[in-house]
N, C-alpha and C. Protein backbone atom coordinates (compact mmCIF):
# COMPACT_ATOMS: atom_id res chain seq x y z
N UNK A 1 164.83 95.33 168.90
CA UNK A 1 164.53 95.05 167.50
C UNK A 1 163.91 93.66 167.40
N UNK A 2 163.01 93.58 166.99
CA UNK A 2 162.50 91.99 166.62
C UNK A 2 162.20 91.89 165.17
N UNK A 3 162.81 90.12 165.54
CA UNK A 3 163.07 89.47 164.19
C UNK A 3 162.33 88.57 164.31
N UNK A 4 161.44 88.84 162.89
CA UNK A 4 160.73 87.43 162.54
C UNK A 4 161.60 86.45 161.42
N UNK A 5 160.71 85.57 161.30
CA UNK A 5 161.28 84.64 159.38
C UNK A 5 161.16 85.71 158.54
N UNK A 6 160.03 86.44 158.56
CA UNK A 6 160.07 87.26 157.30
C UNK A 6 160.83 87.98 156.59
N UNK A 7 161.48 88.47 158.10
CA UNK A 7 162.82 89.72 157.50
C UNK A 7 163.71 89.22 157.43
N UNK A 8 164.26 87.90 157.71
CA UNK A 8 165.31 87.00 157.55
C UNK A 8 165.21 86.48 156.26
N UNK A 9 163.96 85.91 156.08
CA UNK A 9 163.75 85.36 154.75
C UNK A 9 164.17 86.44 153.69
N UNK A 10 163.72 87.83 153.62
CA UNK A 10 163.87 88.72 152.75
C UNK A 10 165.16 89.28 152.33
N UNK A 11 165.64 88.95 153.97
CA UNK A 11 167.28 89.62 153.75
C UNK A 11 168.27 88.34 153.13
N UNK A 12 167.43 87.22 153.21
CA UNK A 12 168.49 85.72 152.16
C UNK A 12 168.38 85.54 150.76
N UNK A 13 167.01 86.59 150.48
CA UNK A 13 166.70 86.99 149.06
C UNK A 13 167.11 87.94 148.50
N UNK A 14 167.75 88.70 149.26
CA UNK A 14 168.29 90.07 149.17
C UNK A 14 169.99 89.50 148.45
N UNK A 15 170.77 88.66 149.27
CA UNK A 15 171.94 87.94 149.58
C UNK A 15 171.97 86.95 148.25
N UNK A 16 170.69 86.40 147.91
CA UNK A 16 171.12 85.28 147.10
C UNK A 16 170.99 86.59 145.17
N UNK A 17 170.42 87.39 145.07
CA UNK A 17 170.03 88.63 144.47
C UNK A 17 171.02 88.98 143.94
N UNK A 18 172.08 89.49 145.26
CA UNK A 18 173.30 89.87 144.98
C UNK A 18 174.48 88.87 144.29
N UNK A 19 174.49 87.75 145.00
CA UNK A 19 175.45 86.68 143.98
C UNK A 19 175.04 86.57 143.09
N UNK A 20 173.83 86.26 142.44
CA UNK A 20 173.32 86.28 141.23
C UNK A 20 174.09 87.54 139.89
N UNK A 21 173.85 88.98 140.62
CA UNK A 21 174.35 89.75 140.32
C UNK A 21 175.88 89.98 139.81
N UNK A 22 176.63 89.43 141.00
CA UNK A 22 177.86 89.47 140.91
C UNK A 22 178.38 88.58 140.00
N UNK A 23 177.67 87.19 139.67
CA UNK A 23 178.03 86.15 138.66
C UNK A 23 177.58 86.99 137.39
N UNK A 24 177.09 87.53 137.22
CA UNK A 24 176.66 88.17 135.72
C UNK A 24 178.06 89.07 135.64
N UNK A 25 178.17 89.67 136.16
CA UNK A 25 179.00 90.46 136.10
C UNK A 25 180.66 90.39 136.33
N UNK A 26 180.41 88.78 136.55
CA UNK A 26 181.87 88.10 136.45
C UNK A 26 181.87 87.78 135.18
N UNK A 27 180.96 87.40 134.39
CA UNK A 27 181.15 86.67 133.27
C UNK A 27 181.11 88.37 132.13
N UNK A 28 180.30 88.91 132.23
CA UNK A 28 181.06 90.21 131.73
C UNK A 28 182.39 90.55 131.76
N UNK A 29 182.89 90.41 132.98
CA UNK A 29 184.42 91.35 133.09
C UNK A 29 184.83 90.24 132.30
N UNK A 30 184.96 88.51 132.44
CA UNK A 30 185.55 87.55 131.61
C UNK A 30 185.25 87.67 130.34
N UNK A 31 184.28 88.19 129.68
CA UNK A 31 184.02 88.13 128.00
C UNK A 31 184.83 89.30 128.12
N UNK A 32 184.92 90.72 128.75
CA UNK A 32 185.72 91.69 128.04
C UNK A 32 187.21 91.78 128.28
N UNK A 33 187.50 90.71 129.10
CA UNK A 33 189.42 90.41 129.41
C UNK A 33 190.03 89.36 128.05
N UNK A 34 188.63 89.07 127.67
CA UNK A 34 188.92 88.29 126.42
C UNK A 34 189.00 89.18 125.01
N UNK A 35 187.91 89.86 125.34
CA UNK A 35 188.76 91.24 124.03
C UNK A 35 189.58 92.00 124.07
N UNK A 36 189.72 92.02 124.95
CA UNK A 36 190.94 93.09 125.51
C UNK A 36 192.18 92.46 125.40
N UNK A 37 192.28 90.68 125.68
CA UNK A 37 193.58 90.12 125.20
C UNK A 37 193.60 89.98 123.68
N UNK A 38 192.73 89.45 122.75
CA UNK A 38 192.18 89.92 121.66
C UNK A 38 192.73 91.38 120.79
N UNK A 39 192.33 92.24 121.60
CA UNK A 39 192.71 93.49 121.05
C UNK A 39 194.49 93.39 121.17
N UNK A 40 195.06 93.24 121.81
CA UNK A 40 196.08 93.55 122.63
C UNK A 40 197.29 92.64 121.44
N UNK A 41 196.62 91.31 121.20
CA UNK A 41 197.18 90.30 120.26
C UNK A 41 197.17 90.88 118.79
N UNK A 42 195.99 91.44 118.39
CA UNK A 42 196.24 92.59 117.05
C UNK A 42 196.99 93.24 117.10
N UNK A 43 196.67 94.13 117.79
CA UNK A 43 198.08 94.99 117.80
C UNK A 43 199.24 95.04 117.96
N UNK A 44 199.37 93.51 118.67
CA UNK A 44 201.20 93.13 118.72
C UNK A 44 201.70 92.93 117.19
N UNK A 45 200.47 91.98 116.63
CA UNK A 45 200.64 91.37 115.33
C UNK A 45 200.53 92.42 114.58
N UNK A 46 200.15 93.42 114.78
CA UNK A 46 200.15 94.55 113.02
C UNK A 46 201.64 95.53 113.07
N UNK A 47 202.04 95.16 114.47
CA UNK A 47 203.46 96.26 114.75
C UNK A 47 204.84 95.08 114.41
N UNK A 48 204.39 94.05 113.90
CA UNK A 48 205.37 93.12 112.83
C UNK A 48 205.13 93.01 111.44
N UNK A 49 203.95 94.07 111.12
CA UNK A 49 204.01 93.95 109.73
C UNK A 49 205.04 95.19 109.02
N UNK A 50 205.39 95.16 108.20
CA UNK A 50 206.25 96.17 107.52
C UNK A 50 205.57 96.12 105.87
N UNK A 51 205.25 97.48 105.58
CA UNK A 51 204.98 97.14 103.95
C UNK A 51 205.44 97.07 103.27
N UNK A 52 205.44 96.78 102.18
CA UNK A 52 206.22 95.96 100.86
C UNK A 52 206.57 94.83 101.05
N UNK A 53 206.76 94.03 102.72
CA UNK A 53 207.60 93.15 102.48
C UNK A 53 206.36 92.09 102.71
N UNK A 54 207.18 90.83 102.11
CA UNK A 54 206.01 89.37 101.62
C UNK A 54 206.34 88.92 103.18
N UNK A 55 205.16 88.52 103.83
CA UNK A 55 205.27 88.13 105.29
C UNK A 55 204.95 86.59 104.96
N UNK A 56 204.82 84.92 105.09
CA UNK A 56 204.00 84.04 105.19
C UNK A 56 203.10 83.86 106.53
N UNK A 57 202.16 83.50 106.40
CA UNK A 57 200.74 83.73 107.28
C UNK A 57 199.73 82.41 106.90
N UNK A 58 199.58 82.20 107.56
CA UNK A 58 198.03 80.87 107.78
C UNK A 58 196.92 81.84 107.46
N UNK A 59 196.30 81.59 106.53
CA UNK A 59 194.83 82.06 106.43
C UNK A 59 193.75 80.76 106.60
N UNK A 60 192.90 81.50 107.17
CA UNK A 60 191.76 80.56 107.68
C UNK A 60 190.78 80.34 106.52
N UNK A 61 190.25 79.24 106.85
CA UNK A 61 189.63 78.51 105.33
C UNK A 61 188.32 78.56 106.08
N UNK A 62 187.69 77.57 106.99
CA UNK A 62 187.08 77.52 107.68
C UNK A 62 187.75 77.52 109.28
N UNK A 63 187.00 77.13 109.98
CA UNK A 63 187.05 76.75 112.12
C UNK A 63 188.44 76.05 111.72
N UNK A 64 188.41 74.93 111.36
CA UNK A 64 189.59 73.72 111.20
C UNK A 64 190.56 73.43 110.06
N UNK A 65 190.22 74.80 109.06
CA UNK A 65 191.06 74.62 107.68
C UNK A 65 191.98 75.77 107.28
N UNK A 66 193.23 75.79 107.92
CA UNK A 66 194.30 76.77 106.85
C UNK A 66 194.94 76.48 105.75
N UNK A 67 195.20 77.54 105.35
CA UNK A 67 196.42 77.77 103.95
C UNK A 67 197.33 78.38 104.21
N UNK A 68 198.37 78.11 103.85
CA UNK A 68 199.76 78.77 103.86
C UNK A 68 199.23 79.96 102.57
N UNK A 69 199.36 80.86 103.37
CA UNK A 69 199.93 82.48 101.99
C UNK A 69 200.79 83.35 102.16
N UNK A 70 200.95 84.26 101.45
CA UNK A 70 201.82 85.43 101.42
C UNK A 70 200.91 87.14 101.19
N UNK A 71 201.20 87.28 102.81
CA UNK A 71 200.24 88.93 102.84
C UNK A 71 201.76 89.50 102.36
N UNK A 72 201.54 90.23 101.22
CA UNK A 72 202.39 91.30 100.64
C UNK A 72 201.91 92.92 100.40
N UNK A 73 200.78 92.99 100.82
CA UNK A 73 199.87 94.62 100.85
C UNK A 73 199.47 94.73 101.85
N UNK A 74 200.07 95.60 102.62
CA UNK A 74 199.61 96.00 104.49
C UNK A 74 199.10 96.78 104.32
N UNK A 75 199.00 97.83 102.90
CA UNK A 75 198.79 99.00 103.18
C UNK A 75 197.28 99.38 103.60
N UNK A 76 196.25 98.20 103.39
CA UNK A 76 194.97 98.60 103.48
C UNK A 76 194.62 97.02 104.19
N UNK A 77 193.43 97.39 105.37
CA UNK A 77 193.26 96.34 105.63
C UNK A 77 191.41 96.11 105.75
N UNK A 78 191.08 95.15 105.53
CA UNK A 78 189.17 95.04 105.47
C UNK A 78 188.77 94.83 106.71
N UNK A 79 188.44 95.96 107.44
CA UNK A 79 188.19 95.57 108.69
C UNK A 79 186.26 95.78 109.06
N UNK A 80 185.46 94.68 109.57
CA UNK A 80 184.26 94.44 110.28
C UNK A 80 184.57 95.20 111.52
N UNK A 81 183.70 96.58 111.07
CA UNK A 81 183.32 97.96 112.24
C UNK A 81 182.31 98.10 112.70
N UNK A 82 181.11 96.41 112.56
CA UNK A 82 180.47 96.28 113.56
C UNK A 82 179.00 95.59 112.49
N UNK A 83 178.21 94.64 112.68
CA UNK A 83 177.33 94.57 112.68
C UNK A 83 177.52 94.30 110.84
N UNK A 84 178.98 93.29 111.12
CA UNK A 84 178.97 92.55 109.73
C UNK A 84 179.34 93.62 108.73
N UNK A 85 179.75 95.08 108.99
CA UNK A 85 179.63 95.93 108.12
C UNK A 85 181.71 96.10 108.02
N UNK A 86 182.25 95.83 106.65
CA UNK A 86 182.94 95.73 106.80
C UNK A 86 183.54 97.33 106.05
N UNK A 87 184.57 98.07 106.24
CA UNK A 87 185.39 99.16 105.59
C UNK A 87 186.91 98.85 105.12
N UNK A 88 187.70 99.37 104.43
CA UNK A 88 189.15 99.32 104.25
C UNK A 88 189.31 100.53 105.16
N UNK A 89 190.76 100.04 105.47
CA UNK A 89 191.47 100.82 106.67
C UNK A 89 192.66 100.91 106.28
N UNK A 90 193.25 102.19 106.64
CA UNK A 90 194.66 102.53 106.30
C UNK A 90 195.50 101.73 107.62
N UNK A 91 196.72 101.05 107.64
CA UNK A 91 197.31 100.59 108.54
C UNK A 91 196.90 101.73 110.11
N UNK A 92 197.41 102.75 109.35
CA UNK A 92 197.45 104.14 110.73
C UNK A 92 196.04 104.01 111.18
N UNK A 93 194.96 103.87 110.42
CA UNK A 93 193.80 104.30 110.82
C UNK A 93 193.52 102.87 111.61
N UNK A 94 193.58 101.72 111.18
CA UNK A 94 193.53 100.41 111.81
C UNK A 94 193.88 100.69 113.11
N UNK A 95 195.19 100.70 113.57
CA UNK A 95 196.04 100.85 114.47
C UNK A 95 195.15 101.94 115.95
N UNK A 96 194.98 103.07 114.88
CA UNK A 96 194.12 103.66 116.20
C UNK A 96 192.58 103.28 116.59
N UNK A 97 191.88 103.01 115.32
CA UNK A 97 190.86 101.61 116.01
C UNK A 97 191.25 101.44 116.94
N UNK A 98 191.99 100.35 117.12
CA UNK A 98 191.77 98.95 117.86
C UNK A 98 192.50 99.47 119.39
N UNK A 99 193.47 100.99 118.67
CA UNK A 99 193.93 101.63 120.68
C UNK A 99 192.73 102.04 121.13
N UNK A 100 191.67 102.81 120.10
CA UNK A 100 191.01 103.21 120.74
C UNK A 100 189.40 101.98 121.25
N UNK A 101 189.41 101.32 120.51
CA UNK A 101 188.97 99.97 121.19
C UNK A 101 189.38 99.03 122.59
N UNK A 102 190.66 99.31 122.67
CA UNK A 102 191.05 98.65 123.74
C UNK A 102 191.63 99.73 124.84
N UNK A 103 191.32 101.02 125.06
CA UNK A 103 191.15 102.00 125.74
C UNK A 103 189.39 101.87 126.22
N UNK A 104 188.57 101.62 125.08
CA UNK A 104 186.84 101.56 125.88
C UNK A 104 186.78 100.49 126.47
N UNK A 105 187.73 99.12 126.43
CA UNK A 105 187.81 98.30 126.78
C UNK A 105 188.16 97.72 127.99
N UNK A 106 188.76 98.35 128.29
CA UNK A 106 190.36 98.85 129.57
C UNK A 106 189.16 99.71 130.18
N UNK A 107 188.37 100.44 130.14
CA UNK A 107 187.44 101.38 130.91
C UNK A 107 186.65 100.83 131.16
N UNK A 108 185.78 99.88 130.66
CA UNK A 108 184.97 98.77 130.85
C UNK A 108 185.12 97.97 132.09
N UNK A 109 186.39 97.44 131.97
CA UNK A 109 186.74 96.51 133.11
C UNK A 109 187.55 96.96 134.45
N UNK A 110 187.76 98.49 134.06
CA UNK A 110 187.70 99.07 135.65
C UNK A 110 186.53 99.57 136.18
N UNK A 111 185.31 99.76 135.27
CA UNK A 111 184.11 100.24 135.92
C UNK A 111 183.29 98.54 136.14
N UNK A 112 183.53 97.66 135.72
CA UNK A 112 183.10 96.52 135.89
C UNK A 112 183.58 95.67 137.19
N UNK A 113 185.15 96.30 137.49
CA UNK A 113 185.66 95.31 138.47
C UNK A 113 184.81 96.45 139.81
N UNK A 114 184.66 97.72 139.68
CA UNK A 114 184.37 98.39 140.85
C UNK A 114 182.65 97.83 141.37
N UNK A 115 182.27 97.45 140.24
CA UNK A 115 180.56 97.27 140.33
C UNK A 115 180.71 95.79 141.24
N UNK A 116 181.65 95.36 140.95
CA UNK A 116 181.85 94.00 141.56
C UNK A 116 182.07 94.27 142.86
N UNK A 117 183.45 94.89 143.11
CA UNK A 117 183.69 94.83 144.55
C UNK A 117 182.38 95.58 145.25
N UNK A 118 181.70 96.37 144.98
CA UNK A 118 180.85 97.31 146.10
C UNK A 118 179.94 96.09 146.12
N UNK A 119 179.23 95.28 145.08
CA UNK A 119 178.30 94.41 145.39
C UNK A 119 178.96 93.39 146.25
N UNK A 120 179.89 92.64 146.26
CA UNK A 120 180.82 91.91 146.98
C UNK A 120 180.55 92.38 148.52
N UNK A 121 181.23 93.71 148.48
CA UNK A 121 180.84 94.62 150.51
C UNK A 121 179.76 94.38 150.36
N UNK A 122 178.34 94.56 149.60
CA UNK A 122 177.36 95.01 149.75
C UNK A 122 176.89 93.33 150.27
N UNK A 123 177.11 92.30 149.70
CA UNK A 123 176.50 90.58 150.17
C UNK A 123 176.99 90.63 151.39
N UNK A 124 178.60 91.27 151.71
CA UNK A 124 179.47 90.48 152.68
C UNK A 124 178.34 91.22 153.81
N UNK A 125 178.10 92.82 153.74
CA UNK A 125 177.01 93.23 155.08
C UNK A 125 175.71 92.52 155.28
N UNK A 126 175.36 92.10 154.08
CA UNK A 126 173.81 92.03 154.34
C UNK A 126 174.29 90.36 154.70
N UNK A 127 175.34 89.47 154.83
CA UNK A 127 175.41 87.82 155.01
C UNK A 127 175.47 87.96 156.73
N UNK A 128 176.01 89.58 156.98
CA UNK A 128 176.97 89.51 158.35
C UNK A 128 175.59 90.09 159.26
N UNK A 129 174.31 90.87 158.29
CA UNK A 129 173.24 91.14 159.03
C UNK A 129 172.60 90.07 159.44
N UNK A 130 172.42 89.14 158.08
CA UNK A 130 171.56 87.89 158.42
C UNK A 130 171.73 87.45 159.18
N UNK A 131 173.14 87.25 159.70
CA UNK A 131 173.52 85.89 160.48
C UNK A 131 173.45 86.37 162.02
N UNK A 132 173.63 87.88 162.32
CA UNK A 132 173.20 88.24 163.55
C UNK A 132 171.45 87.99 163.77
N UNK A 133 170.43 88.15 162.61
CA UNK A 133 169.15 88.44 162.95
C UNK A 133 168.88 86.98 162.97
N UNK A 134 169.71 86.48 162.66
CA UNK A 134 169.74 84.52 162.78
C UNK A 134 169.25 83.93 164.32
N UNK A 135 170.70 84.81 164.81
CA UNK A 135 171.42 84.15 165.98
C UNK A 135 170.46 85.04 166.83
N UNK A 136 169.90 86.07 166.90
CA UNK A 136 168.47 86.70 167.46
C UNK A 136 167.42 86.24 167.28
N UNK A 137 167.14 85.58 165.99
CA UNK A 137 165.90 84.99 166.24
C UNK A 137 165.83 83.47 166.79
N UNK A 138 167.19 82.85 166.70
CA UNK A 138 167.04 81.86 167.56
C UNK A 138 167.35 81.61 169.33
N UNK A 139 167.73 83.20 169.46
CA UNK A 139 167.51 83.28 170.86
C UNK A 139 166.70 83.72 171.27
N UNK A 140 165.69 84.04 170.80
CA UNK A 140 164.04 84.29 170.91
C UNK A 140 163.60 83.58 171.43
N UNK A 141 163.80 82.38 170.50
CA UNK A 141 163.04 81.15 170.43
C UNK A 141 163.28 79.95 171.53
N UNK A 142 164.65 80.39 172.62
CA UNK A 142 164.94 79.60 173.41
C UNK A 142 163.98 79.92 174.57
């Protein structure tokens, strides 16, 4: 088999391709472990609400400004279902939202962590090809 620069060169472009890859796709699985804790934190918080009863709660004013209030109506909640578009939601109907949000979510980041590992094998062969067509082309050259 002979090795030039070329195919070495191509196969470090190939290698640097793939990390590239794999960093995108780290920062994916990290934005969706963040909704997914997100999701996960709603739903702890709506399975302490009880209706009728006066809960006190921080409502957000702005980024840096709360108010002390009193949520006393669980029964309906205004929920943004995408693209600023907001609906009322029955607690029940809320509730399965956000399972069924954090079920596409949860599916996400097992098809995300798998895309990772095969690209991961896939750098670790092509680092372990390079470095043989390395160590061949510099025994060529002796």
């Amino acid at each position: 088999m002979e090795i030039n620069e070329e195919d070495l060169s191509k196969r470090l472009l190939e290698i640097e391709y793939i990390r590239r890859e794999v960093e995108n796709y780290i920062n994916a699985l990290n934005a969706l472990q963040m909704t997914q804790e997100s999701l996960t934190h709603s739903l702890l918080g709506l399975s302490g609400l009880k209706g009728g009863q006066n809960k006190e709660i921080m409502v957000p004013y702005s980024q840096d400004i709360f108010f002390r209030g009193v949520l006393s109506d669980t029964s309906l909640a205004l929920v943004n279902i995408g693209s600023n578009i907001f609906r009322n939601l029955s607690m029940q109907d809320l509730k399965a939202k956000l399972e069924k949000d954090l079920e596409e979510v949860e599916k996400n980041v097992e098809q995300i962590a798998e895309i990772i590992q095969k690209l991961q094998e896939e750098g670790s062969k092509l680092e372990r090809e390079a470095n043989e067509m390395y160590r061949q082309y510099n025994t060529a050259l002796k």
